[in-house]
PDB file of N, CA and C in Angstrom:
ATOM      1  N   UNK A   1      86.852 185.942 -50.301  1.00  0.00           N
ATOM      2  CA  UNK A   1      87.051 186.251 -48.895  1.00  0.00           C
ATOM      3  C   UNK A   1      85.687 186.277 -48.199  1.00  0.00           C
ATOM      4  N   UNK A   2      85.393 185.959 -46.928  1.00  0.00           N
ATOM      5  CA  UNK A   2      84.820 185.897 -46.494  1.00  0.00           C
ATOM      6  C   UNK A   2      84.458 186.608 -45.619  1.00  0.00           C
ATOM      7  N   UNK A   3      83.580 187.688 -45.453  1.00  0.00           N
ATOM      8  CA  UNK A   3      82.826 188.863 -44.858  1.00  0.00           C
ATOM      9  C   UNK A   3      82.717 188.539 -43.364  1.00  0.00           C
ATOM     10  N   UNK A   4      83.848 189.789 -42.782  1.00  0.00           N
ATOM     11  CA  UNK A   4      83.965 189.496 -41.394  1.00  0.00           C
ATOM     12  C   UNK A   4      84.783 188.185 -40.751  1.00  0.00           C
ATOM     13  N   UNK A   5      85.122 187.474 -41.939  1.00  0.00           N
ATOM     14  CA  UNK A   5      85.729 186.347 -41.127  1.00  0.00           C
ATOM     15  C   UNK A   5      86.871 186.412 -39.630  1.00  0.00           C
ATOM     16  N   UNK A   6      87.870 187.402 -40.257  1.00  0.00           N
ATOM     17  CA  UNK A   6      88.322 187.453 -38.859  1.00  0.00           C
ATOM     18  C   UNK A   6      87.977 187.902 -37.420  1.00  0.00           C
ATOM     19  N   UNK A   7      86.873 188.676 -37.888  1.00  0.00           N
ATOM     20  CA  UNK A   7      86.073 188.840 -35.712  1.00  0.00           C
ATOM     21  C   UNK A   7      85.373 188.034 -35.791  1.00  0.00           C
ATOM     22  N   UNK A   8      84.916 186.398 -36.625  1.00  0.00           N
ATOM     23  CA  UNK A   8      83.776 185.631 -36.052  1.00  0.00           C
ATOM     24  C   UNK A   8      85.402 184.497 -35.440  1.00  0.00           C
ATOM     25  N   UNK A   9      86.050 184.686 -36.233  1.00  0.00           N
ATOM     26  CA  UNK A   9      87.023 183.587 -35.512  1.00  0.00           C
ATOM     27  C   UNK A   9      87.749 183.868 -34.387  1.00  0.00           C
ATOM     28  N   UNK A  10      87.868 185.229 -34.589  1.00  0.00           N
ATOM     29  CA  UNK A  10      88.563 185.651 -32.924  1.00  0.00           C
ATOM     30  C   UNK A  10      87.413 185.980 -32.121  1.00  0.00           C
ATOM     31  N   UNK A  11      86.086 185.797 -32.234  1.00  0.00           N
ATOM     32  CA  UNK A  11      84.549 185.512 -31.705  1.00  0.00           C
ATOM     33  C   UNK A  11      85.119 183.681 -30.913  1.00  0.00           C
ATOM     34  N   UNK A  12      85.352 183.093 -32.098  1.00  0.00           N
ATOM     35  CA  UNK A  12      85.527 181.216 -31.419  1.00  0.00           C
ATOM     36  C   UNK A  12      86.659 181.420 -30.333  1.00  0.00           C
ATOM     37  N   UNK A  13      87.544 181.418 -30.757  1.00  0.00           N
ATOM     38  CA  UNK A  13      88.610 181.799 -30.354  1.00  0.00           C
ATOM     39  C   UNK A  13      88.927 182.152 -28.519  1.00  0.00           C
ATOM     40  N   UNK A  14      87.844 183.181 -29.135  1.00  0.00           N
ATOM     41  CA  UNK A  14      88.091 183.731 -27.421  1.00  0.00           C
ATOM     42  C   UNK A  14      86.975 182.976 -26.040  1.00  0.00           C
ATOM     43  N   UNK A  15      86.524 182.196 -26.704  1.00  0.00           N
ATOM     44  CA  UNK A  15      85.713 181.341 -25.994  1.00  0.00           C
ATOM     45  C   UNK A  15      86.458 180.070 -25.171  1.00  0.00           C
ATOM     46  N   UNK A  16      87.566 179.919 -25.482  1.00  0.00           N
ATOM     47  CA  UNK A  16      88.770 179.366 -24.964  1.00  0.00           C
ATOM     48  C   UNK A  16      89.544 180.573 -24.830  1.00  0.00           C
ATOM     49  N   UNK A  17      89.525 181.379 -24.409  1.00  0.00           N
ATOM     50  CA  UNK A  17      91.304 181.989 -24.233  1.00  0.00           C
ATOM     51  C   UNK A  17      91.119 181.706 -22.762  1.00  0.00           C
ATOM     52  N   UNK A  18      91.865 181.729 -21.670  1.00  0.00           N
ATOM     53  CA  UNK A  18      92.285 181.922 -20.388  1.00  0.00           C
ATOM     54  C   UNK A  18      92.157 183.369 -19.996  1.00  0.00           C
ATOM     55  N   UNK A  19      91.766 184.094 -20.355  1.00  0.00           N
ATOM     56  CA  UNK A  19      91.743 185.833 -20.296  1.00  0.00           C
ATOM     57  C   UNK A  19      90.848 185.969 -21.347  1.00  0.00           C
ATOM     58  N   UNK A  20      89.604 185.710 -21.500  1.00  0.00           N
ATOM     59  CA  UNK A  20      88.795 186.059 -22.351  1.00  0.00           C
ATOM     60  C   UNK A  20      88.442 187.880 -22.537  1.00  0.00           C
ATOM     61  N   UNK A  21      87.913 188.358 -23.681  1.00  0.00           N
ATOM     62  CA  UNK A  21      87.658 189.743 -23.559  1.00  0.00           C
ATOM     63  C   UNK A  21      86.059 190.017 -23.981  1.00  0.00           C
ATOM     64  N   UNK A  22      85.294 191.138 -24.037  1.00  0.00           N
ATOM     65  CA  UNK A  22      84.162 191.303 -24.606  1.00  0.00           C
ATOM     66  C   UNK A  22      84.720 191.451 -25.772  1.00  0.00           C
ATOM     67  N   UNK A  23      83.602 190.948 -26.421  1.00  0.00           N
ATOM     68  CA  UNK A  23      83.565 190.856 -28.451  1.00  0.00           C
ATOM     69  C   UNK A  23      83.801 192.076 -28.849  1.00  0.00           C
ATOM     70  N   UNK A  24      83.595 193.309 -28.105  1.00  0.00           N
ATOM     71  CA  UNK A  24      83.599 194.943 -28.790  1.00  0.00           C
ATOM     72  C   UNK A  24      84.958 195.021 -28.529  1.00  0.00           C
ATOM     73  N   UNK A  25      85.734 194.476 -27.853  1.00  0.00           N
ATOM     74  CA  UNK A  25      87.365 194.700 -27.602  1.00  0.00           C
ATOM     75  C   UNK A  25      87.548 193.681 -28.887  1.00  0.00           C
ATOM     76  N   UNK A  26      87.387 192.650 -29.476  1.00  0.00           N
ATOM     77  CA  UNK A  26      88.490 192.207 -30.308  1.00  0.00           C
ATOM     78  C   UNK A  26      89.045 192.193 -31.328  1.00  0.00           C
ATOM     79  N   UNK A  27      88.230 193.301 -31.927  1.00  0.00           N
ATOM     80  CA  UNK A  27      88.670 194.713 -33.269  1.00  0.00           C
ATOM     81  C   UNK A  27      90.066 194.585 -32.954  1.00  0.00           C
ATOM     82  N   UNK A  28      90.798 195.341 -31.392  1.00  0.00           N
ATOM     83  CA  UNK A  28      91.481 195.552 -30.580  1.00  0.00           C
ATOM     84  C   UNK A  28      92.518 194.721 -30.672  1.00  0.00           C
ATOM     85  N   UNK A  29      92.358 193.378 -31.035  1.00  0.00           N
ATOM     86  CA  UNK A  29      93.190 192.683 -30.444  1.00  0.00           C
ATOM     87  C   UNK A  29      93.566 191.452 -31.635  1.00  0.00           C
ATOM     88  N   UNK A  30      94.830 191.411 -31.786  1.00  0.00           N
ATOM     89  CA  UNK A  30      95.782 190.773 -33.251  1.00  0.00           C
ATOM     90  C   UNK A  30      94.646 189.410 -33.106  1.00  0.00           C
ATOM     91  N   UNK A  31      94.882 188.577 -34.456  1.00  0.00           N
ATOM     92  CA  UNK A  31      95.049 187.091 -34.155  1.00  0.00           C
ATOM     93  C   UNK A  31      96.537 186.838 -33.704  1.00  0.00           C
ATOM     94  N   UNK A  32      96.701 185.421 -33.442  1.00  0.00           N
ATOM     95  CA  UNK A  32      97.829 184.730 -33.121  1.00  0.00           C
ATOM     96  C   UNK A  32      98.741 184.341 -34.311  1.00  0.00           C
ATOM     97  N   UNK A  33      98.069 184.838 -35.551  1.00  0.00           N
ATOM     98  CA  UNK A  33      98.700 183.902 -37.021  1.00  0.00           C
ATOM     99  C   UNK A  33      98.317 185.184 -37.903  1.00  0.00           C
ATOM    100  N   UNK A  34      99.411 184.884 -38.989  1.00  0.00           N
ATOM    101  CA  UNK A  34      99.058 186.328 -40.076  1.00  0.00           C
ATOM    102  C   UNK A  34      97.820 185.855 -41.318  1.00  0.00           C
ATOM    103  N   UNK A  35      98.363 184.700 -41.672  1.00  0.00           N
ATOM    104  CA  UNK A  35      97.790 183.703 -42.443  1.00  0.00           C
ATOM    105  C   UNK A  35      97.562 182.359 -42.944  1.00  0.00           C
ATOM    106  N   UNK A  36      96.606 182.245 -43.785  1.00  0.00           N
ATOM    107  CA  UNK A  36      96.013 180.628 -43.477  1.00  0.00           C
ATOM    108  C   UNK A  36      96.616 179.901 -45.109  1.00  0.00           C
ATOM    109  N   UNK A  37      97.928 178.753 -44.458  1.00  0.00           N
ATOM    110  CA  UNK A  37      98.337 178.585 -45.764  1.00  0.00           C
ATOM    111  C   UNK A  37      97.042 177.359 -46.661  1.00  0.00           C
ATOM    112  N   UNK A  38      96.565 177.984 -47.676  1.00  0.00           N
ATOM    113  CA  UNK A  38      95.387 177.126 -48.031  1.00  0.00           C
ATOM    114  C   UNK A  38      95.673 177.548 -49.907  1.00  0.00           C
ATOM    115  N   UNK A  39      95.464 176.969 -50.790  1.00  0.00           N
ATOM    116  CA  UNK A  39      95.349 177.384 -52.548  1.00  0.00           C
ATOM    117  C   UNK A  39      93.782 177.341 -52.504  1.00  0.00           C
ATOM    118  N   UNK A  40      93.278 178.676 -53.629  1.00  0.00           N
ATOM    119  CA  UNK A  40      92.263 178.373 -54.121  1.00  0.00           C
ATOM    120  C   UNK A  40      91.847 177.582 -55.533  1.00  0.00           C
ATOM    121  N   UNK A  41      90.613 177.500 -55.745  1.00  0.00           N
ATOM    122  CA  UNK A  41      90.191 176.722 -56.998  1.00  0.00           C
ATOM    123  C   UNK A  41      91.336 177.130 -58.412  1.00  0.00           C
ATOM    124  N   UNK A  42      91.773 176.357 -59.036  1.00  0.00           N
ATOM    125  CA  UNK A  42      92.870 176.637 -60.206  1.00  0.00           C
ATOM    126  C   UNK A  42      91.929 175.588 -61.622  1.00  0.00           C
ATOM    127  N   UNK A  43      92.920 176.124 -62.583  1.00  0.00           N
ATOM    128  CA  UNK A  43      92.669 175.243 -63.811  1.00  0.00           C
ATOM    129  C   UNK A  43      93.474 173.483 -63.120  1.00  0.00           C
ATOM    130  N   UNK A  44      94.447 173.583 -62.555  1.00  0.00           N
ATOM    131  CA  UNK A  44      95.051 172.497 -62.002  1.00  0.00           C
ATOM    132  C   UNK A  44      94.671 171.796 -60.603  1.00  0.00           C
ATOM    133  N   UNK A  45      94.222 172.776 -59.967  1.00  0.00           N
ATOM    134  CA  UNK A  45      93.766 172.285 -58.307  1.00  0.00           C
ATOM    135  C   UNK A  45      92.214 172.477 -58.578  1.00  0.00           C
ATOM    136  N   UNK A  46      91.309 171.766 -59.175  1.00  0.00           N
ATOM    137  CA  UNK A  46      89.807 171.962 -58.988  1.00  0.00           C
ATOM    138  C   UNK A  46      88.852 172.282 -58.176  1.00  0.00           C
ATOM    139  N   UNK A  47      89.396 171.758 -56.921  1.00  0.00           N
ATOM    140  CA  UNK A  47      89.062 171.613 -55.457  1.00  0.00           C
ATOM    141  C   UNK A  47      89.682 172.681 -54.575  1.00  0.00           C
ATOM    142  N   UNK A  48      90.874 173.391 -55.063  1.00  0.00           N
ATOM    143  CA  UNK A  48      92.103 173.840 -54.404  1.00  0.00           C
ATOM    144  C   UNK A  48      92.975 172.865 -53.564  1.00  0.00           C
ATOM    145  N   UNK A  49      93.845 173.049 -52.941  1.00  0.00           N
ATOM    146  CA  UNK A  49      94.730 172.247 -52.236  1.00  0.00           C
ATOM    147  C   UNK A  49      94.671 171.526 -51.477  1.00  0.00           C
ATOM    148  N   UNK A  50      93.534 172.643 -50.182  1.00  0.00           N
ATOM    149  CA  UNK A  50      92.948 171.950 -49.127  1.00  0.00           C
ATOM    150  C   UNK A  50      92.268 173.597 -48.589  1.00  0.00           C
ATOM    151  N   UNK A  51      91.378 172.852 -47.552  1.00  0.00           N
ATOM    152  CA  UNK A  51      90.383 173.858 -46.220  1.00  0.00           C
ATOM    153  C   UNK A  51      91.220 173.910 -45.417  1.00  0.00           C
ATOM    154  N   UNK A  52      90.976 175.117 -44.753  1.00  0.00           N
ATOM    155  CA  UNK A  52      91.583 175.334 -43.766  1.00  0.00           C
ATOM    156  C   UNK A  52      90.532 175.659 -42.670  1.00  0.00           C
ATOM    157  N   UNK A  53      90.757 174.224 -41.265  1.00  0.00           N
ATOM    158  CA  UNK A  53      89.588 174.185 -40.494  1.00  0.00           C
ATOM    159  C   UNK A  53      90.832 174.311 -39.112  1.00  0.00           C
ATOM    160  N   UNK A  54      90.495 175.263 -37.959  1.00  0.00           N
ATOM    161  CA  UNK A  54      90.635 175.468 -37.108  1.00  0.00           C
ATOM    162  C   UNK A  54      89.404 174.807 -35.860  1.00  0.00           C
ATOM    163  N   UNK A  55      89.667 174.228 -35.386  1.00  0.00           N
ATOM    164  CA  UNK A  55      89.167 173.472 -34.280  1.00  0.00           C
ATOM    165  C   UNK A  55      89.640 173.292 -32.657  1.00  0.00           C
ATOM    166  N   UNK A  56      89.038 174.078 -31.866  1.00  0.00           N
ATOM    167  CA  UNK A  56      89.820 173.489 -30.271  1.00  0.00           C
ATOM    168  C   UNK A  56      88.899 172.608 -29.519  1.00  0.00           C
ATOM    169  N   UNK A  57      88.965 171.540 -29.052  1.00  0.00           N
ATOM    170  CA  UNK A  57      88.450 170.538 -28.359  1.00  0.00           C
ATOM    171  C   UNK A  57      89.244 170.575 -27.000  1.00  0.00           C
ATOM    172  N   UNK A  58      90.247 170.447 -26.901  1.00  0.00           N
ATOM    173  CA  UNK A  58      90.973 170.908 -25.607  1.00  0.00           C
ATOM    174  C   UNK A  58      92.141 171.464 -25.701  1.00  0.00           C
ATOM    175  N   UNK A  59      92.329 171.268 -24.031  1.00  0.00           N
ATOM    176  CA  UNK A  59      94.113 172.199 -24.611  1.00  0.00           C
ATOM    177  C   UNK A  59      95.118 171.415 -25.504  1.00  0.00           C
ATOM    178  N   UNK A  60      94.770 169.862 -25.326  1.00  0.00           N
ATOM    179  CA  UNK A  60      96.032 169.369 -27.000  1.00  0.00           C
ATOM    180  C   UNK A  60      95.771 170.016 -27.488  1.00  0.00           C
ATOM    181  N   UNK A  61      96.911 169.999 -28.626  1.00  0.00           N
ATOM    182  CA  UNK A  61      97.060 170.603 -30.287  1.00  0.00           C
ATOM    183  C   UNK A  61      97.061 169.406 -31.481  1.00  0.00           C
ATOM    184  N   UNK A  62      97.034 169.327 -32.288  1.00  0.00           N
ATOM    185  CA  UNK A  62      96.855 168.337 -33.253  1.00  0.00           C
ATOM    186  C   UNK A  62      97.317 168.723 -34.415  1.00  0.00           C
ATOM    187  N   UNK A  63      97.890 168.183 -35.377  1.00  0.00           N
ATOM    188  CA  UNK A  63      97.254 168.973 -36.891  1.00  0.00           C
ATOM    189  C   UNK A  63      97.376 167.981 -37.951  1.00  0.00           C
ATOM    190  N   UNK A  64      96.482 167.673 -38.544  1.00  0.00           N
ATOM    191  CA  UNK A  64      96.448 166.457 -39.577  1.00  0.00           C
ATOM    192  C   UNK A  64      95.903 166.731 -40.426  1.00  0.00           C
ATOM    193  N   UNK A  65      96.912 166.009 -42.021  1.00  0.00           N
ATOM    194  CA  UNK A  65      96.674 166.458 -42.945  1.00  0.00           C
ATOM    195  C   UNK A  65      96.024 165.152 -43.614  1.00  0.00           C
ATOM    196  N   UNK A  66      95.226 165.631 -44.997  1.00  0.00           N
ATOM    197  CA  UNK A  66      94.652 164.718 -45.833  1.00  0.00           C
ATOM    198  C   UNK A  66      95.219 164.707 -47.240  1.00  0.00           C
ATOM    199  N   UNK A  67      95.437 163.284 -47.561  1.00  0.00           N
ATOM    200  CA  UNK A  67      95.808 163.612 -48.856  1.00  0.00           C
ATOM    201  C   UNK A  67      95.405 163.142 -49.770  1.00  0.00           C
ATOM    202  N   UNK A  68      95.047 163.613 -51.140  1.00  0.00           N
ATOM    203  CA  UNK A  68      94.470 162.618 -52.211  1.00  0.00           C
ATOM    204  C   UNK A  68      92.869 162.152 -51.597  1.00  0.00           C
ATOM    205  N   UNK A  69      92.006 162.696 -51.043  1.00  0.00           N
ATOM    206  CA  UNK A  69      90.739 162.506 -50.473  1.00  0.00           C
ATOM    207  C   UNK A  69      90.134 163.059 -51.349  1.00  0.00           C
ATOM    208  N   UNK A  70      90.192 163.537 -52.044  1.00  0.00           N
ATOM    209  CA  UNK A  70      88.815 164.239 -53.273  1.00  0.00           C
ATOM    210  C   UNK A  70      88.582 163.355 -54.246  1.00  0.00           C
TER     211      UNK A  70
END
C-alpha cells in the first residue's frame, strides 16, 4: 500500500472537480469509488494483472484495457 495514497489522489482529483475544496477539507470528504479492481504480484501473475492508472484530460471518460502487453 501506498503511504497516503488516498489524499494525494483526492489532492488530483480535486483539481478538476467543479466545486473544488482546500486540501485540509479532503480528509472530509469520500472518494467517488471504494476500490481499485487491480491483482498483485502472484506465483502465477508475475507482473500482477494490471495498474491501475486514473487519468483526467477532459470531461470525456474513457477506459481501456491492455492485454497480453508484458
Amino acid at each position: 500500500m501506498v503511504p497516503h495514497f488516498s489524499y494525494y489522489l483526492k489532492v488530483f482529483l480535486n483539481q478538476y472537480s467543479n466545486t473544488p475544496t482546500t486540501n485540509q477539507n479532503l480528509c472530509n470528504i469520500p472518494l467517488p469509488f471504494t476500490k481499485f479492481d487491480a491483482l498483485p504480484k502472484s506465483d502465477k501473475l508475475l507482473h500482477g494483472q494490471f495498474d491501475t492508472v486514473v487519468a483526467i484530460v477532459n470531461i470525456d471518460a474513457e477506459s481501456t484495457e491492455l492485454i497480453d502487453m508484458i
